[in-house]
Protein backbone atom coordinates (compact mmCIF):
# COMPACT_ATOMS: atom_id res chain seq x y z
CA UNK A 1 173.65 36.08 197.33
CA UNK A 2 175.16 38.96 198.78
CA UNK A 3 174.05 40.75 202.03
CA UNK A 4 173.67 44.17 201.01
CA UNK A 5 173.23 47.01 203.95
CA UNK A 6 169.77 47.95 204.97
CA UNK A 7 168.23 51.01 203.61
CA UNK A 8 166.46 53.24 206.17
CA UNK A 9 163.94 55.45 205.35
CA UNK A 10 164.24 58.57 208.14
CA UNK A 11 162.42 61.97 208.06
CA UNK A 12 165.95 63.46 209.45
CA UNK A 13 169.29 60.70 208.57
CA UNK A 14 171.80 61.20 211.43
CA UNK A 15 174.57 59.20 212.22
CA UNK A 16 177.72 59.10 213.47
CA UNK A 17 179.32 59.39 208.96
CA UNK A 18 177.51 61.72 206.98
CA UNK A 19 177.49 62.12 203.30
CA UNK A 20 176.38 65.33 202.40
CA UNK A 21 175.31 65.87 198.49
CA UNK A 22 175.63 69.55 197.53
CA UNK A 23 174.65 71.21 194.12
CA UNK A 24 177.47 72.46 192.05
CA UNK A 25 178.48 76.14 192.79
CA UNK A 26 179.77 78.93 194.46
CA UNK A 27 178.24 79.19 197.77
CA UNK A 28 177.12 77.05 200.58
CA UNK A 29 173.72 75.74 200.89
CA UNK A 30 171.86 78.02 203.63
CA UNK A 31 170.64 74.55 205.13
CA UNK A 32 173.75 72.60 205.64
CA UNK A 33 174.33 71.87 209.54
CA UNK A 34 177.31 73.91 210.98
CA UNK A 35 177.42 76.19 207.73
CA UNK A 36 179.66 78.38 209.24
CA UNK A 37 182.07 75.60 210.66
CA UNK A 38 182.43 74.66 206.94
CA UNK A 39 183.39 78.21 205.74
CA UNK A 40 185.86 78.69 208.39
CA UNK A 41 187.12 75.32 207.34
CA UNK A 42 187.17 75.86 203.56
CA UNK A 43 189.07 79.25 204.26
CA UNK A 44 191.77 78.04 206.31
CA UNK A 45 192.29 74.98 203.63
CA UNK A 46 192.48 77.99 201.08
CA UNK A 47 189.76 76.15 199.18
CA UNK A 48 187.42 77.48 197.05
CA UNK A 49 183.85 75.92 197.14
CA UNK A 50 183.51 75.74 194.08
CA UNK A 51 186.54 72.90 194.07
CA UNK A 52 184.10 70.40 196.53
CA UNK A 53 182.84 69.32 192.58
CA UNK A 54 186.51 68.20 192.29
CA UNK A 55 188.04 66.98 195.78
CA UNK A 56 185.50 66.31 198.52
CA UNK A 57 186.51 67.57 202.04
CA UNK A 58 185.92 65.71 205.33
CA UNK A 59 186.02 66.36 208.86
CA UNK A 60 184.84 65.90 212.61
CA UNK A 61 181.88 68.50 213.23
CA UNK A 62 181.56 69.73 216.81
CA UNK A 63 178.85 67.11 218.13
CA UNK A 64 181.25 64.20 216.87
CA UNK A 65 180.00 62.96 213.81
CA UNK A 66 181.99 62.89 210.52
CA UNK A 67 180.82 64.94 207.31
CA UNK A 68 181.76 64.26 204.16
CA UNK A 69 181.13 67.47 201.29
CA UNK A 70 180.84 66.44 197.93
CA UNK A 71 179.13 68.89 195.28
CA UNK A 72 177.36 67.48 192.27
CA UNK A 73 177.48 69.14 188.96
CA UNK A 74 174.76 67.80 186.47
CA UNK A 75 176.13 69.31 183.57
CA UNK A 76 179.34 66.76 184.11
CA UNK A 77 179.30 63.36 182.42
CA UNK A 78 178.21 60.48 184.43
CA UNK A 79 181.68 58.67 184.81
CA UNK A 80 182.84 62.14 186.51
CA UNK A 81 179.85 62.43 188.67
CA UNK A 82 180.59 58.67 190.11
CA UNK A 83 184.03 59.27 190.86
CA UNK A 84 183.59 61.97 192.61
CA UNK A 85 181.03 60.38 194.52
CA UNK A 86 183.36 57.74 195.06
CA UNK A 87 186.36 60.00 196.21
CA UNK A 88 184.04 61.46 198.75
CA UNK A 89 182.30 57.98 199.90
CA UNK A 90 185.73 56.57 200.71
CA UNK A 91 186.73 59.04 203.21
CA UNK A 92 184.26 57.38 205.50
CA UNK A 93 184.15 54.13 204.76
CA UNK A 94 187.72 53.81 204.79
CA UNK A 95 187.07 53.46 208.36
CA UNK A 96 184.56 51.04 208.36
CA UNK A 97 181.68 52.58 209.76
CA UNK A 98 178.33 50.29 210.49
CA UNK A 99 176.20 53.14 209.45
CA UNK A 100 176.27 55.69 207.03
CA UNK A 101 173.79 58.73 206.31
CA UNK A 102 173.59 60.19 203.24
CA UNK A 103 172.02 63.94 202.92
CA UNK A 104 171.37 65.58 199.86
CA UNK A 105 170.89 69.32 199.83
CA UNK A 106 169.49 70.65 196.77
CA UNK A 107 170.21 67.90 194.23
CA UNK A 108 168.56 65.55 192.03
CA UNK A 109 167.07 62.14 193.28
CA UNK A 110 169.37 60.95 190.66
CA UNK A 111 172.29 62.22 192.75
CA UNK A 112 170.64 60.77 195.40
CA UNK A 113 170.32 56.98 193.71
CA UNK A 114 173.98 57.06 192.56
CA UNK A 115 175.55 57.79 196.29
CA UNK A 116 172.99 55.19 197.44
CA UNK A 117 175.00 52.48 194.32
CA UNK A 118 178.46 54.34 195.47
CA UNK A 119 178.25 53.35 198.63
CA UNK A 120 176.91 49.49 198.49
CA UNK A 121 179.64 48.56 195.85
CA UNK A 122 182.15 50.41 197.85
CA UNK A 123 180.60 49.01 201.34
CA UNK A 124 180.45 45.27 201.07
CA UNK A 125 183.90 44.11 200.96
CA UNK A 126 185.03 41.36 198.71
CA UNK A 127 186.09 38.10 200.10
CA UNK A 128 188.75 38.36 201.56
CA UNK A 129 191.77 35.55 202.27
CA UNK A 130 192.51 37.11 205.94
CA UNK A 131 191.84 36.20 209.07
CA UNK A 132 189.98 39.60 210.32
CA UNK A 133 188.07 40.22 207.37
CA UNK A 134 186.92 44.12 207.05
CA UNK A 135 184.09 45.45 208.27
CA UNK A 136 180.75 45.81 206.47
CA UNK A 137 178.52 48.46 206.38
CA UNK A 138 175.21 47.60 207.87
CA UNK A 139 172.79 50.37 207.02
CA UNK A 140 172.33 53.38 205.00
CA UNK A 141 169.92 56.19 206.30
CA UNK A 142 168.37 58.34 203.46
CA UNK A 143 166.04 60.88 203.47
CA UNK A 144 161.99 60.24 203.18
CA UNK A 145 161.15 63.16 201.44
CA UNK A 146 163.75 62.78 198.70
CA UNK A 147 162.68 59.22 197.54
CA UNK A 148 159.73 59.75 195.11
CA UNK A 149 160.72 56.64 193.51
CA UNK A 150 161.39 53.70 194.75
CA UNK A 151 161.62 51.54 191.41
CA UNK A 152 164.80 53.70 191.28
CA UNK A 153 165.97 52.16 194.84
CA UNK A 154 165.74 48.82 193.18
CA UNK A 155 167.25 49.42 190.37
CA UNK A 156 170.30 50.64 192.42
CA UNK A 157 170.04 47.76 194.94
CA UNK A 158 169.87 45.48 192.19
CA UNK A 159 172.97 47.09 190.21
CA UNK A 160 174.61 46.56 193.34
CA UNK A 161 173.97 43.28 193.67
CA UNK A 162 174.83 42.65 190.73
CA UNK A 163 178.54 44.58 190.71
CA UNK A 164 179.59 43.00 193.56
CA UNK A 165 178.42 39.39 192.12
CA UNK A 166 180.75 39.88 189.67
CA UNK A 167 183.72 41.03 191.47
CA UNK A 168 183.00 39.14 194.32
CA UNK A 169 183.35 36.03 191.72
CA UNK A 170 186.55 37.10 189.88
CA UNK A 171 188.38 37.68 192.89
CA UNK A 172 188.30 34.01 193.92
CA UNK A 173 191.79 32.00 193.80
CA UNK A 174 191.87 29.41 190.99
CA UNK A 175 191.51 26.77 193.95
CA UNK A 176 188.34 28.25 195.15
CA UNK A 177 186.78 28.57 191.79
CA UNK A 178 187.82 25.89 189.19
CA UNK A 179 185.56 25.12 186.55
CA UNK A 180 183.83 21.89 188.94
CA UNK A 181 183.19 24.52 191.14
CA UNK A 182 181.68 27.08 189.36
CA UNK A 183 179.62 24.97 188.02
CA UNK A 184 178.20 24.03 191.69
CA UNK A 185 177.62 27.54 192.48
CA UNK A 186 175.73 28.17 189.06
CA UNK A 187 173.40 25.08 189.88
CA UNK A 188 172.82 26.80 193.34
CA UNK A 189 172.09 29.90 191.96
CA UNK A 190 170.20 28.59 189.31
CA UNK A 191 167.63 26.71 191.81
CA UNK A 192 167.47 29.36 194.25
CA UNK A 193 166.71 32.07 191.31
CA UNK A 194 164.43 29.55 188.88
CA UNK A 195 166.48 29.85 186.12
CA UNK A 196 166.61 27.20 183.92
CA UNK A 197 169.76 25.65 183.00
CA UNK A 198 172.07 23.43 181.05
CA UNK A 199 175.47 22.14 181.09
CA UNK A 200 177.55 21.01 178.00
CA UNK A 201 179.92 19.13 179.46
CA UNK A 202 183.17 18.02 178.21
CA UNK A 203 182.69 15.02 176.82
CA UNK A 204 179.07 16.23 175.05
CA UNK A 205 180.47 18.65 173.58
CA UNK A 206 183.55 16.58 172.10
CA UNK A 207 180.62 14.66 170.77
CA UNK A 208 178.94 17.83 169.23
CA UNK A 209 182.16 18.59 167.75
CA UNK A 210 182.96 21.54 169.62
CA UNK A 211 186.57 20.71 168.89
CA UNK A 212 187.63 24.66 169.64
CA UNK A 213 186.48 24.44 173.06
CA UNK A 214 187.54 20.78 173.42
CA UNK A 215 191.07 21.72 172.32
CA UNK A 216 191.31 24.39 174.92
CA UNK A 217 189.85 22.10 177.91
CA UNK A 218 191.92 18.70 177.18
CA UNK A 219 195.28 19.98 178.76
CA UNK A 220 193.09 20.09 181.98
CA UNK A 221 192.66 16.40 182.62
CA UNK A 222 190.55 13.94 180.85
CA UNK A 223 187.12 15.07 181.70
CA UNK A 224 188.62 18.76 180.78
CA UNK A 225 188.61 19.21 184.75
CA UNK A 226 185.23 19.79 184.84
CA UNK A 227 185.12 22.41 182.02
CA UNK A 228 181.71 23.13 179.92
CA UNK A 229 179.44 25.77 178.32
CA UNK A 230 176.93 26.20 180.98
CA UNK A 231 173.10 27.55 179.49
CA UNK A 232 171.48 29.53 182.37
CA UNK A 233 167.81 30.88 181.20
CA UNK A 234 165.42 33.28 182.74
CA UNK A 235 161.88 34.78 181.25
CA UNK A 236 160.42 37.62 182.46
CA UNK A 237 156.84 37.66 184.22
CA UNK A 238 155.30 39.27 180.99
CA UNK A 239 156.32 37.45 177.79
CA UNK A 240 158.70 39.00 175.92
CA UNK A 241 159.01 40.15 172.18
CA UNK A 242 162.58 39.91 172.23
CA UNK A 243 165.73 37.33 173.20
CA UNK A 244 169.08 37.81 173.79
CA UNK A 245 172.26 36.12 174.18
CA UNK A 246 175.03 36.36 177.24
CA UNK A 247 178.19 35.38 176.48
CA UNK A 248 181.08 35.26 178.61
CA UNK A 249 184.28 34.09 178.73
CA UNK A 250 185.30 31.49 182.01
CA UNK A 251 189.11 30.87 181.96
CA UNK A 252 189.01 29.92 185.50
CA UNK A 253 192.97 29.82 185.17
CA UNK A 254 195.17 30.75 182.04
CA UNK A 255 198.72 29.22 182.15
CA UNK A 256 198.98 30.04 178.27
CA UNK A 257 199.10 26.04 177.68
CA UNK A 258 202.06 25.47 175.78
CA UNK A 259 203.45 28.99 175.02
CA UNK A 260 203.72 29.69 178.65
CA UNK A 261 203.44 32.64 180.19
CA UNK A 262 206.56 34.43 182.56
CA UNK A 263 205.54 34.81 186.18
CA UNK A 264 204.96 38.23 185.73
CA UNK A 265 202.02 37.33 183.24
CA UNK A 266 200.76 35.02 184.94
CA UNK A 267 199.76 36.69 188.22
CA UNK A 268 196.29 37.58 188.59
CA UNK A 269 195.44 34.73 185.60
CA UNK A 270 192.47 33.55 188.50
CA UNK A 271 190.59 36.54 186.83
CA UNK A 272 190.58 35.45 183.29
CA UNK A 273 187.16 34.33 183.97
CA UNK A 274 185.68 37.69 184.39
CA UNK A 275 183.69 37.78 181.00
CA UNK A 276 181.85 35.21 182.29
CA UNK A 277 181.36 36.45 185.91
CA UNK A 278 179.86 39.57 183.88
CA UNK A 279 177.26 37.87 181.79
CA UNK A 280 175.97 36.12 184.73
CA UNK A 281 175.49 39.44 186.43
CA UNK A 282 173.57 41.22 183.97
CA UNK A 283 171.30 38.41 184.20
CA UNK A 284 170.85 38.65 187.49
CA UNK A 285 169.74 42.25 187.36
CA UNK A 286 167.99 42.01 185.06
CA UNK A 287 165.95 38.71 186.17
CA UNK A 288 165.81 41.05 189.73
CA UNK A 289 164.29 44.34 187.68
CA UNK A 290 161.62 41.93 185.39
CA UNK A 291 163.44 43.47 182.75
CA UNK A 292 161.27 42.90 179.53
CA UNK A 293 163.45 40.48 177.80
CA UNK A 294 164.36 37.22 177.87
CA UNK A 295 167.79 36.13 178.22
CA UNK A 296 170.07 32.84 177.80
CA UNK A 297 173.58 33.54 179.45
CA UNK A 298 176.35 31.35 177.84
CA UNK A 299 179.55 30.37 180.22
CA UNK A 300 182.24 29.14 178.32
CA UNK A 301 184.12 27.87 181.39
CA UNK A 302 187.48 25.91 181.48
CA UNK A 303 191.01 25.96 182.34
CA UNK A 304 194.26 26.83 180.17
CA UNK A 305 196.55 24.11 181.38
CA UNK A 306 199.92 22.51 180.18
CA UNK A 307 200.26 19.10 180.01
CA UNK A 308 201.33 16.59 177.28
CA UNK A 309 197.29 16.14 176.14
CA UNK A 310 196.99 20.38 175.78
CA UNK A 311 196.27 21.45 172.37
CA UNK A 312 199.79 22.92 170.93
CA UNK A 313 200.82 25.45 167.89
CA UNK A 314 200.09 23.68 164.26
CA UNK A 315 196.99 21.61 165.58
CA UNK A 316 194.52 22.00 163.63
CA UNK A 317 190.40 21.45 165.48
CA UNK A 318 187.45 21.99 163.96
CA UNK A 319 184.75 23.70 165.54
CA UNK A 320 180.97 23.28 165.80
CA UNK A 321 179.92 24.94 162.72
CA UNK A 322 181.98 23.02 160.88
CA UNK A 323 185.09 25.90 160.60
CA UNK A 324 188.48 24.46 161.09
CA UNK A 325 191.44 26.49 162.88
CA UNK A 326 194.77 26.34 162.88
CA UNK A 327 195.99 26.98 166.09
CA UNK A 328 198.70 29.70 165.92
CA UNK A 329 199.47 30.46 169.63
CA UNK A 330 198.11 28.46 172.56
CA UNK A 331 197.68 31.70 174.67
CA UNK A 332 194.76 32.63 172.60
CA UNK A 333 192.70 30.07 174.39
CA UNK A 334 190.23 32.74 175.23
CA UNK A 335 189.17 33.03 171.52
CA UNK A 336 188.71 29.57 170.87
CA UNK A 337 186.67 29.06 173.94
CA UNK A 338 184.25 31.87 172.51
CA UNK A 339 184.04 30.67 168.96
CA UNK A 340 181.78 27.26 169.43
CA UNK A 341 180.25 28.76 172.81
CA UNK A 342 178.92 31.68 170.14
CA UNK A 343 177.94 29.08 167.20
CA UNK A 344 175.86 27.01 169.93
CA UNK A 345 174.86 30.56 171.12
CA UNK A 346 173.67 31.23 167.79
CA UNK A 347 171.86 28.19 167.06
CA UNK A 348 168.92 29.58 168.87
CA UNK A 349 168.47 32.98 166.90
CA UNK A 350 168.54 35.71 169.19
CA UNK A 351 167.71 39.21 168.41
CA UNK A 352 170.96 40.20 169.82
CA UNK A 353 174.22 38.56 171.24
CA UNK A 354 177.04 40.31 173.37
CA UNK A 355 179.94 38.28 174.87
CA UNK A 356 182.04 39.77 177.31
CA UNK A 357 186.07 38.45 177.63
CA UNK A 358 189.41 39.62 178.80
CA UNK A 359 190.36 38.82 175.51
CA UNK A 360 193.49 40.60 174.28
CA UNK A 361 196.67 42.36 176.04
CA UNK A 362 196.49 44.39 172.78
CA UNK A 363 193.35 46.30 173.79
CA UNK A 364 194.87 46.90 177.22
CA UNK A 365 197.39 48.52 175.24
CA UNK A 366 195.27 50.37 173.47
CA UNK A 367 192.61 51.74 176.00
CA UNK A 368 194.80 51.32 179.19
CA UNK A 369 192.48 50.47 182.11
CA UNK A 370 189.96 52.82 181.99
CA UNK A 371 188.01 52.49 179.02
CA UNK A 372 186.94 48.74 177.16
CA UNK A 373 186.87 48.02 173.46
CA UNK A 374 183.50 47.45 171.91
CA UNK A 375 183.24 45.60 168.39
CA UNK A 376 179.44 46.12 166.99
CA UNK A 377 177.96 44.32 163.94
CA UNK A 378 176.00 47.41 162.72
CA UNK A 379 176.37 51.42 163.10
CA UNK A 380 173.53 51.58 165.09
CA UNK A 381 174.90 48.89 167.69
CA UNK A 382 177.63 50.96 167.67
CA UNK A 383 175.74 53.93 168.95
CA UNK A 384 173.87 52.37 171.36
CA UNK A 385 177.09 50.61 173.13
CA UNK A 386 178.48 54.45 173.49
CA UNK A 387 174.99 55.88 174.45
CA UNK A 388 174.93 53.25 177.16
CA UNK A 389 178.59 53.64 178.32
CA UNK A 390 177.56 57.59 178.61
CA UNK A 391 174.34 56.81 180.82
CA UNK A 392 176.56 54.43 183.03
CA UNK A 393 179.49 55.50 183.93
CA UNK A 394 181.43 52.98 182.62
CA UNK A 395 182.94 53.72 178.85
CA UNK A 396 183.96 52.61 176.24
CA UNK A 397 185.49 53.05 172.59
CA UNK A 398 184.21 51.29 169.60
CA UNK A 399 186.66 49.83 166.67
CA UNK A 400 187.08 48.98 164.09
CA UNK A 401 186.68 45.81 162.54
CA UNK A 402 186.62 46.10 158.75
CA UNK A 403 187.48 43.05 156.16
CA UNK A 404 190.53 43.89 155.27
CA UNK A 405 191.90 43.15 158.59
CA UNK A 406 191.40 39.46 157.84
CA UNK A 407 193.28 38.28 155.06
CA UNK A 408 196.02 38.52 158.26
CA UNK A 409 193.99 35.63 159.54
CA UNK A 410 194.17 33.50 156.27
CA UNK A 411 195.42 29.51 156.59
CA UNK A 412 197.70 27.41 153.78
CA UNK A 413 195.99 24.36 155.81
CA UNK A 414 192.46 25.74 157.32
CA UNK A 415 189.55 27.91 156.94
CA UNK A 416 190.99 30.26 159.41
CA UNK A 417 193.95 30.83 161.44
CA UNK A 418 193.18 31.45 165.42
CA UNK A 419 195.29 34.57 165.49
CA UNK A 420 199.13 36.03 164.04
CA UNK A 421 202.57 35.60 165.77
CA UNK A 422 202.85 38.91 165.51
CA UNK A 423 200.30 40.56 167.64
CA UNK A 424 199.56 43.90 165.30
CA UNK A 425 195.58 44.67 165.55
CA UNK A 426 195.12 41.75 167.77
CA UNK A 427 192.09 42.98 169.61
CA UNK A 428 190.43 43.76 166.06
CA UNK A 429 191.79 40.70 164.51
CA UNK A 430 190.53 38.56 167.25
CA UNK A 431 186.91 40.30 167.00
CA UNK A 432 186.92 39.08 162.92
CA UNK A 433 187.74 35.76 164.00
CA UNK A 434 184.65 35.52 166.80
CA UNK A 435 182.50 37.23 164.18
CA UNK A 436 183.24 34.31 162.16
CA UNK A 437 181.12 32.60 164.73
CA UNK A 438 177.52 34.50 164.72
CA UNK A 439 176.26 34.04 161.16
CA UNK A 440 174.07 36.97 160.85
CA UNK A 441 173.11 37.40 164.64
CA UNK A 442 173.24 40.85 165.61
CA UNK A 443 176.12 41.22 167.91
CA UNK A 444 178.32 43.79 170.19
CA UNK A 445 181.81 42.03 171.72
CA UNK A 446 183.61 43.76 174.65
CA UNK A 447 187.03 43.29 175.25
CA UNK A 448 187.11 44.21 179.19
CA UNK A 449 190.71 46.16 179.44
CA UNK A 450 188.99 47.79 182.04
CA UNK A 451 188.05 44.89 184.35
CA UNK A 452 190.72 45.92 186.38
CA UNK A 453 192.04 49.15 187.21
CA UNK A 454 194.92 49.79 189.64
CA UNK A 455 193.01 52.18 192.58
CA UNK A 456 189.57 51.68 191.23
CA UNK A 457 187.40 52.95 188.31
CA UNK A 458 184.18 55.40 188.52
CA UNK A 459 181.81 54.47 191.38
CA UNK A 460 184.50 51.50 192.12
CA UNK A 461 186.92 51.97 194.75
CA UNK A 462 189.00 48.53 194.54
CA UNK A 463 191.37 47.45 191.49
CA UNK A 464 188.68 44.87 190.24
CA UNK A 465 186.13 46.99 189.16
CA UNK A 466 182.85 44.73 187.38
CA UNK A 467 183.15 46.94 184.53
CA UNK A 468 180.17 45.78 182.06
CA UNK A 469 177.75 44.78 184.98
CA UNK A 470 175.91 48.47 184.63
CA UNK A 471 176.83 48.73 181.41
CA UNK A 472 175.23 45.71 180.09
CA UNK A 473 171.74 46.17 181.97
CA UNK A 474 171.63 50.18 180.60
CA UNK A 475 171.87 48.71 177.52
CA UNK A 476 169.38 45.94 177.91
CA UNK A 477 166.89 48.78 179.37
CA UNK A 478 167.34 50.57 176.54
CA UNK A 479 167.44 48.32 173.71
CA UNK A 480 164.47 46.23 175.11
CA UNK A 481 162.37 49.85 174.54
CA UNK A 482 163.81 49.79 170.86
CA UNK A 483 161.68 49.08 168.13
């Protein structure tokens, strides 16, 4: 698990980096140390103050330390109120400070909580394949007056946690985390946490007749090199009324099988697992917060190899529920992977199932990087994916998925086909081919084009980003207070 800083609780934070949270407007709070300094400094930048809401200044105040300004305006959505958190975090940890005192002057404790989440995501560097790896920040001073609630301290250490779990997963090379060893650090966590779990391995589920995921995993080796649909559960102290389903997609490496990919393509195909590193770390929040439901956390987790037993274009599998496929491209592994990991998923009637993939260059192309697709089953799902991409920070932009699309997807020699040769739709034709999958389950799919964003996204300062992690456990918060 990762080592998060220390949080200290001070009457007066002082250190040698200073955060200082200011309310959005026009003037300078009366209290803010060297007031005058900051005017001076403001006026020779020929900046107004109002602008700190925008750019955040920084600089070295006369007994040494260094200030960061930053002001806060509540009226701004969430995703703006992050980033510029973020803007104004980074020009001191850039330098890789030990500690780091935030000060807020005349904002919420909601300010407050996110600059506490801004800077442990930003503060606790990823691994790191160098020999002097950066620095981590040890501690973060706060203020004792201004924490009235301290469930809201866990919930930000636990978001954390959780974001950097995540990232701190998908940045792994493809030699550090194949599907074997995944699978060892998901029994470890499993023991340590007590969550139960499950593993479907290769050769079980060729039995089940999870030919989809079989099909996918057999150009691996012939054990599908250690590829499975992992079960992780976890129930909460108090029973709960409702279940839900975690599914994510584990592509520990994606060649593209027999319809290779260029180089270019390629690169960065480590990360094809992220769906799956996202999944697991809503669970762990929300096993960490008690959250009042219970959860089963799906891993679909294999490899995309070429080899002369990999699945090719005309095969035709069948998958657990009986549907058979005709494979149409062997680059839409991720798809296949999903469809008998969401029928086993399904088996056990959840209230609700959301699965969680870097599914389709075609939603990139959409959304770019800074928004992901959401697919919902109902109108109100709908809503509540959007509500909860509002109250997190991290957004997204629901589609459509009506049935008309699919007659694109019809077969001459199978139920369905796996996807088209020619790409049109393919993020909403690949959603009506995993919805083939959950019967009447209620269910949300993300397609993460924002799992990655070149020079970071929201509260995120590095390209990989853990987009979903808070978005997944707002949702969860809110929908477990649904009726």
């Amino acid at each position: 698990m990762t080592v998060l800083p220390k949080l200290i609780v001070s009457a007066a934070p002082r250190g040698a980096h200073r955060l200082y949270l200011l309310p959005a407007g026009k003037i300078l709070p009366a209290d803010l140390l060297e007031r005058n300094f900051w005017q001076r400094l403001l006026k020779r930048k020929d900046t107004k103050i109002e602008e700190l809401a925008k750019a955040p200044v920084v600089a070295d105040l006369p007994d040494g330390a260094r200030v960061a300004l930053v002001m806060l305006d509540a009226t701004k959505p969430r995703f703006e109120q992050l980033t510029v958190l973020r803007k104004a975090a980074m020009l001191l940890l850039d330098e890789s400070p030990k500690t780091l005192a935030i000060v807020p002057l005349g904002v919420a404790e909601e300010a407050l909580q996110d600059a506490i989440f801004v800077a442990l995501v930003n503060g606790v560097p990823l691994p790191a394949q160098k020999k002097k790896p950066a620095q981590a920040l040890k501690e973060i001073n706060i203020p004792r007056r201004l924490v009235a609630n301290e469930a809201s301290t866990d919930f930000s250490l636990a978001l954390a946690r959780a974001n950097l779990l995540a990232r701190g997963l998908t940045v792994l090379p493809p030699n550090q985390l194949d599907p074997a060893r995944y699978r060892q650090r998901l029994r470890k966590m499993a023991k340590a946490q007590g969550w139960g779990i499950e593993e479907y391995d290769f050769h079980r589920l060729k039995k089940m007749g999870a030919g989809a995921f079989c099909a996918v995993a057999q150009g691996s080796d012939d054990d599908g090199g250690g590829a499975a649909i992992v079960r992780l559960s976890w129930r909460p102290k108090k029973k709960a009324a409702k279940t839900i389903a975690l599914v994510g997609k584990g592509i520990c490496y994606d060649t593209g099988g027999h319809n290779l990919k260029p180089a270019k393509y390629m690169a960065g195909m480590h990360e094809d697992m992220n769906g799956s590193a996202v999944a697991l770390a809503i669970l762990s929040a929300a096993a960490a917060l008690d959250l009042p439901v219970a959860i089963d956390c799906w891993l679909a987790i294999a490899k995309n190899h070429i080899s002369p037993a990999a699945y090719a274009q005309g095969d035709i599998v069948r998958a657990l529920d009986g549907t058979t496929i005709e494979v149409v491209h062997t680059d839409a592994e991720g798809r296949m992977v999903l469809a008998d990991t969401l029928a086993l998923a399904a088996k056990q009637k959840p209230a609700l199932m959301i699965d969680f993939a870097t599914l389709t260059g075609s939603m990139q192309a959409a959304l770019g990087q800074r928004y992901s697709g959401v697919f919902a089953s109902s109108d109100d799902l709908a809503a509540q994916a959007v509500a909860a991409g509002r109250a997190s920070g991290e957004r997204v932009c629901v589609f459509p998925q009506d049935a008309d699309y699919e007659p694109a997807l019809d077969s001459k020699v199978a139920d369905i086909k796996q996807c088209t040769l020619e790409g049109d739709a393919d993020h909403i034709l690949a959603a009506r081919f995993l919805g083939r999958f959950v019967g009447k389950t209620p269910w949300i799919h993300m397609d993460l084009s924002a799992s990655s964003c070149t020079g970071g996204l929201g509260a995120v300062a590095t390209d990989l980003t853990g987009f979903g992690v808070s978005w997944g456990v707002t949702l969860l918060r809110s929908w477990a207070e649904t009726p």
